[in-house]
C-alpha atoms as a PDB file:
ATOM      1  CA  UNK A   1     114.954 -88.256 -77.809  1.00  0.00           C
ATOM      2  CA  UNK A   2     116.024 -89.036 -74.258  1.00  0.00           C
ATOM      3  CA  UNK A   3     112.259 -90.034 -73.375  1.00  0.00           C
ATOM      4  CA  UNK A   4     111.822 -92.108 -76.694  1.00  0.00           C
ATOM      5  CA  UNK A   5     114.752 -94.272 -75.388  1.00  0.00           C
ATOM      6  CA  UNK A   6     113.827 -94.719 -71.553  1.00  0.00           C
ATOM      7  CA  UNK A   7     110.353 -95.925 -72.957  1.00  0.00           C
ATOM      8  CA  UNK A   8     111.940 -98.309 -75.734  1.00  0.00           C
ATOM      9  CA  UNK A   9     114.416 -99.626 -72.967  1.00  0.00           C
ATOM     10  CA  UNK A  10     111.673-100.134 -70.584  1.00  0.00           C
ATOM     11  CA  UNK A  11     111.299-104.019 -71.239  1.00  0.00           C
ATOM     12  CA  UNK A  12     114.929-104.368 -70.275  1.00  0.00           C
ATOM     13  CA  UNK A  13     114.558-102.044 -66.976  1.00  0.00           C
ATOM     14  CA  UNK A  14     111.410-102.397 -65.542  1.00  0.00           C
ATOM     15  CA  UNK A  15     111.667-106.388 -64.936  1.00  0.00           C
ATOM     16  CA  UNK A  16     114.722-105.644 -63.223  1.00  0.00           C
ATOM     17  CA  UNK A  17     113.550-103.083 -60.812  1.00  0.00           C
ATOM     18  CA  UNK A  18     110.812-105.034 -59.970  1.00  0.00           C
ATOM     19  CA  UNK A  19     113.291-107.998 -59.308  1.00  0.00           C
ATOM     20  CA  UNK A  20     114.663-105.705 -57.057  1.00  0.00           C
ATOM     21  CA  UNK A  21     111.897-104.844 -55.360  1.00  0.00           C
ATOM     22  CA  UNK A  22     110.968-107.954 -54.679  1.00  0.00           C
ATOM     23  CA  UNK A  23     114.409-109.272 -53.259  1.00  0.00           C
ATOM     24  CA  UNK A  24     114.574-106.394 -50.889  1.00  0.00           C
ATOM     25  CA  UNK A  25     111.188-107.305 -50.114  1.00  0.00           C
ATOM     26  CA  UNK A  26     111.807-111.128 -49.628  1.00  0.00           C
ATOM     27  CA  UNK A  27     115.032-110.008 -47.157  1.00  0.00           C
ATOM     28  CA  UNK A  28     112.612-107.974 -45.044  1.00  0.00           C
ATOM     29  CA  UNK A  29     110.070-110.826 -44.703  1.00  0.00           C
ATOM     30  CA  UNK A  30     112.613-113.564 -43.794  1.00  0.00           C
ATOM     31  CA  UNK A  31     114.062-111.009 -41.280  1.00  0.00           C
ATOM     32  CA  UNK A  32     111.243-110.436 -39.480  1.00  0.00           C
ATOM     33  CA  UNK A  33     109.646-113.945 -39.848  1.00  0.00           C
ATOM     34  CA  UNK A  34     112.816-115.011 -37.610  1.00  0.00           C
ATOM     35  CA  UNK A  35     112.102-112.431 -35.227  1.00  0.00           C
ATOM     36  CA  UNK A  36     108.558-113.887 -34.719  1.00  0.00           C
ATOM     37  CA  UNK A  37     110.056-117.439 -34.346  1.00  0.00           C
ATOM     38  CA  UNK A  38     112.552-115.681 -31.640  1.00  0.00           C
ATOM     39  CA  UNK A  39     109.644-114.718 -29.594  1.00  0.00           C
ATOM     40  CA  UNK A  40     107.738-117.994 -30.419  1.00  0.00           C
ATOM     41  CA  UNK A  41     111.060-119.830 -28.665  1.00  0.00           C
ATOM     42  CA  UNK A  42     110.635-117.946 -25.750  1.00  0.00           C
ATOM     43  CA  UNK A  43     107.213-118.383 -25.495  1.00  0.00           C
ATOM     44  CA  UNK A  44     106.866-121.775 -25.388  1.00  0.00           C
ATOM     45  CA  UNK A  45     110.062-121.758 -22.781  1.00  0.00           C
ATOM     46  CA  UNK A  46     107.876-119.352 -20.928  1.00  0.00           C
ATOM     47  CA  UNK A  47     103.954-121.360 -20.661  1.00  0.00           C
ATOM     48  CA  UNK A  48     106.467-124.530 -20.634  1.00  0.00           C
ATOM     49  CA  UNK A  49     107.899-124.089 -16.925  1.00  0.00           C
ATOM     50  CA  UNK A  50     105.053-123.556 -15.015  1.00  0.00           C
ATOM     51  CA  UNK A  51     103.537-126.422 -17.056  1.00  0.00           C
ATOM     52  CA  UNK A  52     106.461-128.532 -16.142  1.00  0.00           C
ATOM     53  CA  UNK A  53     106.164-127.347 -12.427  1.00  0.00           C
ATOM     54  CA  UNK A  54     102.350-128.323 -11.652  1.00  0.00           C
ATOM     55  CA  UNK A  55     103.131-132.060 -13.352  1.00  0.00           C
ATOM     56  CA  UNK A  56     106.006-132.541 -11.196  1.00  0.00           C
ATOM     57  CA  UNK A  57     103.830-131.525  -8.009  1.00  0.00           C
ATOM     58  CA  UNK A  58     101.477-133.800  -9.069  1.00  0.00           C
ATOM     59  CA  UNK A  59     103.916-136.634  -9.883  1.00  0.00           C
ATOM     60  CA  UNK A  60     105.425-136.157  -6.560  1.00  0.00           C
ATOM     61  CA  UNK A  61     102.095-136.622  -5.159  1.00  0.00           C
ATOM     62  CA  UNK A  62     101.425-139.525  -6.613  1.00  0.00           C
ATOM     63  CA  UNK A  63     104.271-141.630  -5.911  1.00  0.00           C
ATOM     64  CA  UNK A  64     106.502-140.869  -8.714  1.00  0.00           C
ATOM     65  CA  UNK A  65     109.227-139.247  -6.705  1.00  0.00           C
ATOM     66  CA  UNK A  66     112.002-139.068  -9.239  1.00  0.00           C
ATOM     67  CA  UNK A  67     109.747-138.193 -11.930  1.00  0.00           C
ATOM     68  CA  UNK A  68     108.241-135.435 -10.093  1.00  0.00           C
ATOM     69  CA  UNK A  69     111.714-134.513  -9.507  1.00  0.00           C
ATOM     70  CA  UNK A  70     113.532-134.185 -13.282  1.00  0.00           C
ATOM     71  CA  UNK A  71     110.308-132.224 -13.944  1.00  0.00           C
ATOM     72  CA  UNK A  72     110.385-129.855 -11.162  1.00  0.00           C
ATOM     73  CA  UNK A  73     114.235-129.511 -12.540  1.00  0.00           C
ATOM     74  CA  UNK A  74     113.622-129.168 -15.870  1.00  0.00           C
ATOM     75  CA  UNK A  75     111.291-126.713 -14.748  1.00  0.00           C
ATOM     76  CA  UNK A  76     113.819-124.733 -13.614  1.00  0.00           C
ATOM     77  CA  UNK A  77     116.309-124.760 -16.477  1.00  0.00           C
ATOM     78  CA  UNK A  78     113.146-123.580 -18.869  1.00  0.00           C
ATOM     79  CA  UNK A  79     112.160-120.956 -16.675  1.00  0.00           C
ATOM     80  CA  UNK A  80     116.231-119.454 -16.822  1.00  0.00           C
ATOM     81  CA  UNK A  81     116.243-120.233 -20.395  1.00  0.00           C
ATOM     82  CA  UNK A  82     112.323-118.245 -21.031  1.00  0.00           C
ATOM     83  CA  UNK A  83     114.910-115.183 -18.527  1.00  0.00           C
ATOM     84  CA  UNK A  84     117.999-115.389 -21.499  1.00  0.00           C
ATOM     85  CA  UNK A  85     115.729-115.996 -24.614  1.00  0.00           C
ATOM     86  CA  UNK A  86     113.563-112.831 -23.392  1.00  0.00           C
ATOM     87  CA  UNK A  87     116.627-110.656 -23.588  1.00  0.00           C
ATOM     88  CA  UNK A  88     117.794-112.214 -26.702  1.00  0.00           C
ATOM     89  CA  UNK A  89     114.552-111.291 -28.322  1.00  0.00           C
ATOM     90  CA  UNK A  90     114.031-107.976 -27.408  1.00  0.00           C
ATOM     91  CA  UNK A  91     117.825-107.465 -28.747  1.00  0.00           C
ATOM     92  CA  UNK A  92     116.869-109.156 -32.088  1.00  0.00           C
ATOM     93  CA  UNK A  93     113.831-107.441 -32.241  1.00  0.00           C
ATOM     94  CA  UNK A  94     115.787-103.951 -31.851  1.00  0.00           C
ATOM     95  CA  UNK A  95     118.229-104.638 -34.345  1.00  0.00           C
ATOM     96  CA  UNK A  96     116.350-105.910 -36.966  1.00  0.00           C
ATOM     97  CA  UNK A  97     114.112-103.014 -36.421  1.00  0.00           C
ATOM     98  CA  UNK A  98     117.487-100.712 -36.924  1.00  0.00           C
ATOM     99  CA  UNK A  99     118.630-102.873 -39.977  1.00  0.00           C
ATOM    100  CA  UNK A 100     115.607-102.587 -41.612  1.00  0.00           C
ATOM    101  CA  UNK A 101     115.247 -98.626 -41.333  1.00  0.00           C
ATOM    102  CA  UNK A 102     118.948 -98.521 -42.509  1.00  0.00           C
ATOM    103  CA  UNK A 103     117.939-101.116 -45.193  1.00  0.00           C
ATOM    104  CA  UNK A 104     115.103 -98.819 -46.507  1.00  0.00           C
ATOM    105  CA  UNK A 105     116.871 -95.381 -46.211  1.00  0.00           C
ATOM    106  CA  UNK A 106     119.819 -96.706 -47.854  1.00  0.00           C
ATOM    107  CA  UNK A 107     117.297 -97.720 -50.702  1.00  0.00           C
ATOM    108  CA  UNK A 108     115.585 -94.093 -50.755  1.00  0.00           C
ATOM    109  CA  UNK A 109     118.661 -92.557 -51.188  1.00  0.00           C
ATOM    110  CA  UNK A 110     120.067 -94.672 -53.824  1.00  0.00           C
ATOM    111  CA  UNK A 111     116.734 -93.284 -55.663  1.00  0.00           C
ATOM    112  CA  UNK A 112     116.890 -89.865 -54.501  1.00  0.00           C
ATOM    113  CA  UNK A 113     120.087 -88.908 -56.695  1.00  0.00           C
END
């Protein structure tokens, strides 16, 4: 009797549970696709400062003093901001990493019972 009503109830049950699945799913994408555009950030601060610093050289070389100058500068302030954004990602990379295997064990056990 039990089975004959999980199998007539399954049209109600199943959808749902794979609404579920796909939610928790979803989370763990978006979670990790910011992680990759964490480390995307701090790539581009990182290939952008030496970038910055051999077209300042070569605007001071060829006359454009001030130019040469704010480039050299903002040179500078990418290269500290490539230092922070490193640490920032390998922090976001270890928690998501620790919310996700919380995320996942939580689910397991919800299913275990």
């Amino acid at each position: 009797m039990k089975t004959l009503l999980i199998i007539l109830g399954s049209p109600v049950w199943l959808p749902v549970i794979i609404a579920l699945f796909a939610i928790v799913i979803s989370l763990a994408a978006v979670l990790w696709s910011l992680v990759i555009s964490v480390w995307a950030v701090f790539i581009s601060f990182a290939v952008s400062s030496p970038a910055a610093v051999l077209i300042g050289v070569l605007n001071l070389f060829s006359g454009n003093i001030l130019t040469g100058l704010s480039l050299i500068g903002g040179a500078m302030a990418l290269a500290g901001l490539a230092i922070l954004s490193f640490f920032g990602s390998i922090y976001s990379t270890k928690g998501s990493a620790i919310l996700t295997k919380k995320s996942f064990v939580l689910i397991k056990n919800i299913f275990e019972r």
